[in-house]
Protein backbone atom coordinates (compact mmCIF):
# COMPACT_ATOMS: atom_id res chain seq x y z
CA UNK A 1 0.00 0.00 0.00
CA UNK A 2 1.57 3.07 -1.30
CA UNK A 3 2.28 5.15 2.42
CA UNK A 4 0.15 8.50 0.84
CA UNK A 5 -3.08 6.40 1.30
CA UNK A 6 -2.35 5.36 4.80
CA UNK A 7 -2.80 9.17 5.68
CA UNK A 8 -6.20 9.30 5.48
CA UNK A 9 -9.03 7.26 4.41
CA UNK A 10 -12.40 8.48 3.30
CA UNK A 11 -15.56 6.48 3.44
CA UNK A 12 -17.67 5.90 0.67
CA UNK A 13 -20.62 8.12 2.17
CA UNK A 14 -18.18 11.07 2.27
CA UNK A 15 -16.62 10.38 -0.91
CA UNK A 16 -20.23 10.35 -2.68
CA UNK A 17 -20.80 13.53 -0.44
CA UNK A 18 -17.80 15.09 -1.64
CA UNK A 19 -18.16 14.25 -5.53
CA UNK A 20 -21.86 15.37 -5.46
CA UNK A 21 -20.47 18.79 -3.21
CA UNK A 22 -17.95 19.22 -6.45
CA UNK A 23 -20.01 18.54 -9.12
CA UNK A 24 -22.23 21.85 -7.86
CA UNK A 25 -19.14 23.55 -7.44
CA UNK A 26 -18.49 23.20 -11.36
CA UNK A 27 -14.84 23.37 -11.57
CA UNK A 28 -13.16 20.44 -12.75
CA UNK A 29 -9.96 20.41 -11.07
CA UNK A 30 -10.39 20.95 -7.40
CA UNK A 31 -9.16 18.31 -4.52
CA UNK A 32 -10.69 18.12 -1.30
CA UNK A 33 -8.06 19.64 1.44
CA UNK A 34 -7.91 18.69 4.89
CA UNK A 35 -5.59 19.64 7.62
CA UNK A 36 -5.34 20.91 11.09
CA UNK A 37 -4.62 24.46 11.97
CA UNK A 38 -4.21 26.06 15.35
CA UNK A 39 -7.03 27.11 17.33
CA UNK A 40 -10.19 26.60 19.54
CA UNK A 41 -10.44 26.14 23.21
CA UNK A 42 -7.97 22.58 23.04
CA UNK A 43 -5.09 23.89 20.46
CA UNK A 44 -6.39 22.37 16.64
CA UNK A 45 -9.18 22.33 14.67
CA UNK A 46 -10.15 21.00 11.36
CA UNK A 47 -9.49 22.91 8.55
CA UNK A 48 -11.48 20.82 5.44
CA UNK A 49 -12.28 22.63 2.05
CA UNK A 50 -12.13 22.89 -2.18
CA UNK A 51 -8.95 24.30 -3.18
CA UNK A 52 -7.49 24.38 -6.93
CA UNK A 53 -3.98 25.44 -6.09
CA UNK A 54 -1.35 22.30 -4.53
CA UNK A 55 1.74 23.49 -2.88
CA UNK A 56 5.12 21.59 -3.76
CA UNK A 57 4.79 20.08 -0.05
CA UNK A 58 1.46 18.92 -0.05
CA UNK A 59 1.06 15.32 0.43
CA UNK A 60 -1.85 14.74 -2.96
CA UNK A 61 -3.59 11.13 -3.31
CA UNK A 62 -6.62 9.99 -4.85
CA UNK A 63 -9.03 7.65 -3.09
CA UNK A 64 -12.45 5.93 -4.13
CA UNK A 65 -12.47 8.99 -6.95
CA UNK A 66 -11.60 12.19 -4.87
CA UNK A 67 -8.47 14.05 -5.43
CA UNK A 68 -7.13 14.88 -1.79
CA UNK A 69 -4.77 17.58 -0.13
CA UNK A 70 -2.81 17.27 2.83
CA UNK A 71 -0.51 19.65 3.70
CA UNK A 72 2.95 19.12 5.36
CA UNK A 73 2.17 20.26 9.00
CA UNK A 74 -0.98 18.53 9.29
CA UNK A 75 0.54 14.84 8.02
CA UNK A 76 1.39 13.64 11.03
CA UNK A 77 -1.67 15.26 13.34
CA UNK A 78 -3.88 13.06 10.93
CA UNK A 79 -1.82 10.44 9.73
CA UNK A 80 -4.28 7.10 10.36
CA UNK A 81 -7.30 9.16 10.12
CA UNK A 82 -10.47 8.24 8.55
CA UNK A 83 -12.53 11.09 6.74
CA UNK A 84 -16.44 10.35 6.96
CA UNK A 85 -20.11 12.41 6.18
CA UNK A 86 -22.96 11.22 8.83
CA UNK A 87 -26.60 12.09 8.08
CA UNK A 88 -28.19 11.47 11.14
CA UNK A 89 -31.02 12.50 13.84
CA UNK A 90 -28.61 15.11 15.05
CA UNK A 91 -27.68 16.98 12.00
CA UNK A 92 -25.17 15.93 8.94
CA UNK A 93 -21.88 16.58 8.34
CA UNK A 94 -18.66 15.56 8.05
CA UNK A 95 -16.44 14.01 10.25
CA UNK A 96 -13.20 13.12 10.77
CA UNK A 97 -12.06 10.22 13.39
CA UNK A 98 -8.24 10.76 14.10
CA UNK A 99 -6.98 8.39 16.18
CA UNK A 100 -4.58 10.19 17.24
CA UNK A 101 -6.58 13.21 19.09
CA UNK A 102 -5.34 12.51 23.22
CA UNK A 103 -8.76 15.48 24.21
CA UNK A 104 -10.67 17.71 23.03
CA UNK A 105 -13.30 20.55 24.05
CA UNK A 106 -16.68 20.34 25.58
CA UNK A 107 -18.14 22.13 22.48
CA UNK A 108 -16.61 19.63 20.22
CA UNK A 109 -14.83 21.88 17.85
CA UNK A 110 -11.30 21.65 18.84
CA UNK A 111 -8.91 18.40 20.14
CA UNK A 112 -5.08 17.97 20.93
CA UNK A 113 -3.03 15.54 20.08
């Protein structure tokens, strides 16, 4: 298994999620980025969006059809990870279970590692 795709995996809900989320967007050549930037009450949050520009150190794979962006910082705050979309009673969204997150906030938006 090429070590890129051991980063993160996406699910097949989000990957649906994120092709049908694209195909709105109209642009052709946009990946899905995800990474971790400083902030919130516990130190990191998720930072997941389009982008159409890839930076010579971004870690880029494709899984289950969805071009994906990593950046250099966040590789090893996510490495393992598993990128998924939930539609349930509580609301939809995506979600993103890190195994490597030691806490996180009461409000849910923010986690250390």
């Amino acid at each position: 298994m090429d070590q890129k795709t051991t980063i993160l995996a996406i699910t097949d809900n989000a990957a649906e999620k994120v092709k049908a989320l694209m195909e709105q967007e109209g642009e052709g050549d946009l990946a899905l980025r995800i990474g971790v930037r400083p902030g919130g009450c516990s130190g990191f949050q998720y930072s997941i969006y389009f982008d159409d520009e890839i930076n010579d150190d971004d870690e880029v794979f494709t899984q289950k059809g969805v071009k994906i962006a990593v950046d250099a910082m966040s590789v090893p705050y996510i490495t393992g990870s598993e990128f998924d979309y939930v539609d349930g009673l509580m609301g939809a969204g995506f979600a993103v279970n890190n195994p490597n997150v030691q806490g996180g906030c009461g409000c849910g938006s923010s986690f250390t590692c």
